[in-house]
C-alpha atoms as a PDB file:
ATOM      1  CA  UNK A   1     -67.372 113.478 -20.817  1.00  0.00           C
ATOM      2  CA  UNK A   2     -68.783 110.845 -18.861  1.00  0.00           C
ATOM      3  CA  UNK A   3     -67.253 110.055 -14.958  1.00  0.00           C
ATOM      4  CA  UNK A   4     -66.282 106.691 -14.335  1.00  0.00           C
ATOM      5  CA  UNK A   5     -67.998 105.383 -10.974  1.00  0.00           C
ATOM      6  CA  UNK A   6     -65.395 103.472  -8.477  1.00  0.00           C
ATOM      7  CA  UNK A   7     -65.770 101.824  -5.342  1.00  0.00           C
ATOM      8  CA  UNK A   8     -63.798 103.092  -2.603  1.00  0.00           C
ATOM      9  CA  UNK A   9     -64.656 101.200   0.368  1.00  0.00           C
ATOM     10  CA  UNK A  10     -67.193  98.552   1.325  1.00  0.00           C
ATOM     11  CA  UNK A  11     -68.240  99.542   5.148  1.00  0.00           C
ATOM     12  CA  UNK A  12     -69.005  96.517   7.195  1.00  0.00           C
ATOM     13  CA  UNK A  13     -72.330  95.821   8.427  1.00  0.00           C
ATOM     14  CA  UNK A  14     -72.477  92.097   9.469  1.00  0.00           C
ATOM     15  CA  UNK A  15     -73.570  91.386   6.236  1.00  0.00           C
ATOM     16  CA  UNK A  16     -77.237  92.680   6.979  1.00  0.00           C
ATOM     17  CA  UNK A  17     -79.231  94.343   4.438  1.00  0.00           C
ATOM     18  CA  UNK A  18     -78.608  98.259   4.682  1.00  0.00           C
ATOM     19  CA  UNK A  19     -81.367 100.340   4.968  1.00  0.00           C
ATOM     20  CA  UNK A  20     -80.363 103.674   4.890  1.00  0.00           C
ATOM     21  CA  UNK A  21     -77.522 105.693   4.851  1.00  0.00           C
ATOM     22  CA  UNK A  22     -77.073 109.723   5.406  1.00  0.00           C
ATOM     23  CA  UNK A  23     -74.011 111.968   6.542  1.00  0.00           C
ATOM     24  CA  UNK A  24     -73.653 114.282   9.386  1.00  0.00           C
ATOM     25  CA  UNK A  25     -70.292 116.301  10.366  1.00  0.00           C
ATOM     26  CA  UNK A  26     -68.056 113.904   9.182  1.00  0.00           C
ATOM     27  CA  UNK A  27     -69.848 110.832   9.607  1.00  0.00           C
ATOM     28  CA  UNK A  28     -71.466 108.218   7.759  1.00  0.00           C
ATOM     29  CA  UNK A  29     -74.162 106.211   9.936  1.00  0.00           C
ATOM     30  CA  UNK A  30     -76.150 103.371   8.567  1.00  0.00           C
ATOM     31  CA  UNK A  31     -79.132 101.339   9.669  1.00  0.00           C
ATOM     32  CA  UNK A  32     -79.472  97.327   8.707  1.00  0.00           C
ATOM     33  CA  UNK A  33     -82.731  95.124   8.627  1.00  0.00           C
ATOM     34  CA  UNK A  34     -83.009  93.395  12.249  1.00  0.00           C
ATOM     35  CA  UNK A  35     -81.127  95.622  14.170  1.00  0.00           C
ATOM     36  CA  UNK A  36     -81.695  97.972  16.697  1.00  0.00           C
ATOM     37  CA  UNK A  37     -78.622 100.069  16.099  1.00  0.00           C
ATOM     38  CA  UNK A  38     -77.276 102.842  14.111  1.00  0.00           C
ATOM     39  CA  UNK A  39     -73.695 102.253  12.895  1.00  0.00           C
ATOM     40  CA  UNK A  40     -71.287 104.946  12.581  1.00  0.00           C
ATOM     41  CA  UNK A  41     -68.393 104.697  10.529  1.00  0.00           C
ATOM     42  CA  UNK A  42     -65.501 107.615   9.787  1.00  0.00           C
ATOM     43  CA  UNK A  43     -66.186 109.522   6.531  1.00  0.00           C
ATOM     44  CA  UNK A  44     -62.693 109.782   5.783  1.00  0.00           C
ATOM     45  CA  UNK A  45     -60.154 107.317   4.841  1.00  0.00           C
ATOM     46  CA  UNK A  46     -59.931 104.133   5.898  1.00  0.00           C
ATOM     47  CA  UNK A  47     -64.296 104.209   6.630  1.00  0.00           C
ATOM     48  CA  UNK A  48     -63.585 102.704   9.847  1.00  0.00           C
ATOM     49  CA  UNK A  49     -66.512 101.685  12.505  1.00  0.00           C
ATOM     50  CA  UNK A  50     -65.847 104.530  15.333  1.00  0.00           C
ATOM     51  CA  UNK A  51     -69.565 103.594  17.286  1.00  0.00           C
ATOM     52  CA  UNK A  52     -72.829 101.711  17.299  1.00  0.00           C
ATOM     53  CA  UNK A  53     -76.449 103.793  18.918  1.00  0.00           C
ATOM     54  CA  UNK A  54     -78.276 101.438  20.507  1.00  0.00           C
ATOM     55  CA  UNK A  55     -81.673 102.478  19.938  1.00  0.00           C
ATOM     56  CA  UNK A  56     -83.964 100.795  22.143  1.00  0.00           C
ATOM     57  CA  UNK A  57     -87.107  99.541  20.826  1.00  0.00           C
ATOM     58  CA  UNK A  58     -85.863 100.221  17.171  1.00  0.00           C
ATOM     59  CA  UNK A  59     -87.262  96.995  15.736  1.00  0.00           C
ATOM     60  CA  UNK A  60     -88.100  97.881  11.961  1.00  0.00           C
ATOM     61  CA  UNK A  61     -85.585 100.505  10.647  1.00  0.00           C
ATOM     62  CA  UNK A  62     -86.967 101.942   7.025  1.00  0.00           C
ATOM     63  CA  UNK A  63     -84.915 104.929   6.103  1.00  0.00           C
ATOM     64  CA  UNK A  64     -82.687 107.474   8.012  1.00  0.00           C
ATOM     65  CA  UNK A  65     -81.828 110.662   7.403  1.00  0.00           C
ATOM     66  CA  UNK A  66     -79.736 113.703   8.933  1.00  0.00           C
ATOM     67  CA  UNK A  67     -80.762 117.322   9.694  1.00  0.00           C
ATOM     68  CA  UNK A  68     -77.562 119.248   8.900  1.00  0.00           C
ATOM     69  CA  UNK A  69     -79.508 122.403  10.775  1.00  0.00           C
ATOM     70  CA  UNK A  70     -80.071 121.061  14.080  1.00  0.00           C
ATOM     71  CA  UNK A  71     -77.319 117.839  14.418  1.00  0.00           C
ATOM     72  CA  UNK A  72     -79.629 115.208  14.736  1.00  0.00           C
ATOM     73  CA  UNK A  73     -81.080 111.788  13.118  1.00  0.00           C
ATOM     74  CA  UNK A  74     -84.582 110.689  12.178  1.00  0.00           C
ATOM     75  CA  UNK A  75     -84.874 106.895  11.784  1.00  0.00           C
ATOM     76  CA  UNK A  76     -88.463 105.333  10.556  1.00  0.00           C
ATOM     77  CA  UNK A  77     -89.548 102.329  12.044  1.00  0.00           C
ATOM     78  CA  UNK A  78     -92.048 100.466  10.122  1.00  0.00           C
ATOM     79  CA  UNK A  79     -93.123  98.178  12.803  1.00  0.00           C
ATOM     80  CA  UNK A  80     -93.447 100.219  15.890  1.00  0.00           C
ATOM     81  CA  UNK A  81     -94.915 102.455  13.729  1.00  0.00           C
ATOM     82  CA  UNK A  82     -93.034 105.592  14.807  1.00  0.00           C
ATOM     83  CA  UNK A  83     -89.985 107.927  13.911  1.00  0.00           C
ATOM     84  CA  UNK A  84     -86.570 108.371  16.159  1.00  0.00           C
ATOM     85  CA  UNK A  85     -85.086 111.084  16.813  1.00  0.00           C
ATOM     86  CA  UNK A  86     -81.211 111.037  17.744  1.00  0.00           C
ATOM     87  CA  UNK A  87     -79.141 113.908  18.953  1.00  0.00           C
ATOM     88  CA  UNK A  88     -75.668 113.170  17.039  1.00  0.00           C
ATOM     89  CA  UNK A  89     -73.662 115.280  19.877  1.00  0.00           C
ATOM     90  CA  UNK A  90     -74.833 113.263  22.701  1.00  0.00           C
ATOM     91  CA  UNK A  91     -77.115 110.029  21.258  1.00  0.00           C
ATOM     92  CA  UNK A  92     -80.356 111.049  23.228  1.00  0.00           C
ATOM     93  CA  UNK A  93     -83.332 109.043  21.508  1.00  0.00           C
ATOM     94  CA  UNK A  94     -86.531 110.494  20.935  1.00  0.00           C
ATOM     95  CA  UNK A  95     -89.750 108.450  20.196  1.00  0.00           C
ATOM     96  CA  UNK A  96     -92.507 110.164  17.926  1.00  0.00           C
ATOM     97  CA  UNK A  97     -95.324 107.671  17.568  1.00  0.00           C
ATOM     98  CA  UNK A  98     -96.512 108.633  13.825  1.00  0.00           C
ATOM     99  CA  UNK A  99    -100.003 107.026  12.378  1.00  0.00           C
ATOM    100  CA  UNK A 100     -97.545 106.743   8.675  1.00  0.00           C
ATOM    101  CA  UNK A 101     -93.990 106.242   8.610  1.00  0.00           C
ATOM    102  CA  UNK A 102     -91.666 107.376   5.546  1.00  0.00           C
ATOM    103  CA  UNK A 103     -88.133 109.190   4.874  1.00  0.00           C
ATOM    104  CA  UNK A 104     -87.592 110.364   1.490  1.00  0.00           C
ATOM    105  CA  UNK A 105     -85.214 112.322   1.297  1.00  0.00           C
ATOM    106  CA  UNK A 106     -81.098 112.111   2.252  1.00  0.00           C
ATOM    107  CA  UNK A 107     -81.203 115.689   4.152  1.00  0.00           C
ATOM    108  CA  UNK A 108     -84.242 117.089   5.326  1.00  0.00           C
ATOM    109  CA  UNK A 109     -85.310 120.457   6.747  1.00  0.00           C
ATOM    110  CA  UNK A 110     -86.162 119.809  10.404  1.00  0.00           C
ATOM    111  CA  UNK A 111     -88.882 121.971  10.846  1.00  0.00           C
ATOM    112  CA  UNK A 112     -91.042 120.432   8.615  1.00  0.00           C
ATOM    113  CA  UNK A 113     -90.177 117.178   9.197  1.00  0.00           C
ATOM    114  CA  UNK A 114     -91.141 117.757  12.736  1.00  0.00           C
ATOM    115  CA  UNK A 115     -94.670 119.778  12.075  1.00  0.00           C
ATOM    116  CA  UNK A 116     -95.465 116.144   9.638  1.00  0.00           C
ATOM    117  CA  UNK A 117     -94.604 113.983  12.885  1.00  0.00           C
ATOM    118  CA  UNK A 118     -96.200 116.592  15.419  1.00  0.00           C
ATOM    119  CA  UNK A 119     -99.522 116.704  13.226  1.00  0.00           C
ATOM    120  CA  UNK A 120     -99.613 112.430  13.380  1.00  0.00           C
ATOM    121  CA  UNK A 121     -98.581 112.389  17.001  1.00  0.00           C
ATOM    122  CA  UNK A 122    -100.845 109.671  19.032  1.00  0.00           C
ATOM    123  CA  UNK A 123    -101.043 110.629  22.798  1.00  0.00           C
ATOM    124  CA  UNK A 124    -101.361 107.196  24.479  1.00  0.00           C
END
């Protein structure tokens, strides 16, 4: 028996190409082409907006995903090059300069996520 596939919602994002998309406690947060923030909408019913992280320098968002272990974000910037890191409790932004940049995957496992970026680390 084959599941039919609805749409339930279409999330507003200033009609910007999305980039990625991932889910953390509850909520769904998004990053667009050309923007230096990471929306946050309600996972629940109605989807509604609920904040916007301003991520400073963010100027070529690729792919974000969520680390269910530790609470946080990792966004890829393709033109910086270099990987965010965002605390979801409190929105603290990390920069990890990174000689390649690339996501894959909708939840990663920190640790080696981190010992990929720590290994390409520049020290200016």
């Amino acid at each position: 028996m084959r599941r039919r596939t609805r749409l339930l919602q279409v999330l507003s994002t200033d009609a910007r190409p999305v980039w990625g998309v991932t889910w953390l406690d509850g909520r769904i947060y998004v990053v667009c082409s050309d923007s230096n923030a990471v929306k946050v909408f309600d996972a629940l019913s109605p989807y509604g907006l609920v904040d916007s992280i301003v991520v400073g320098g963010l100027r070529g968002a690729w792919d974000l995903v969520a680390c269910h272990v530790h609470r946080c974000l990792y966004v890829s910037d393709f033109k910086t090059p270099c990987v965010w890191h965002i605390d979801a409790r409190d929105q603290t932004v990390t920069r990890y300069t990174v000689s390649t940049v690339f996501l894959v995957s909708n939840q990663i496992k920190s640790n080696l996520l981190m010992q990929k970026v720590q290994l390409a680390t520049t020290v200016p």
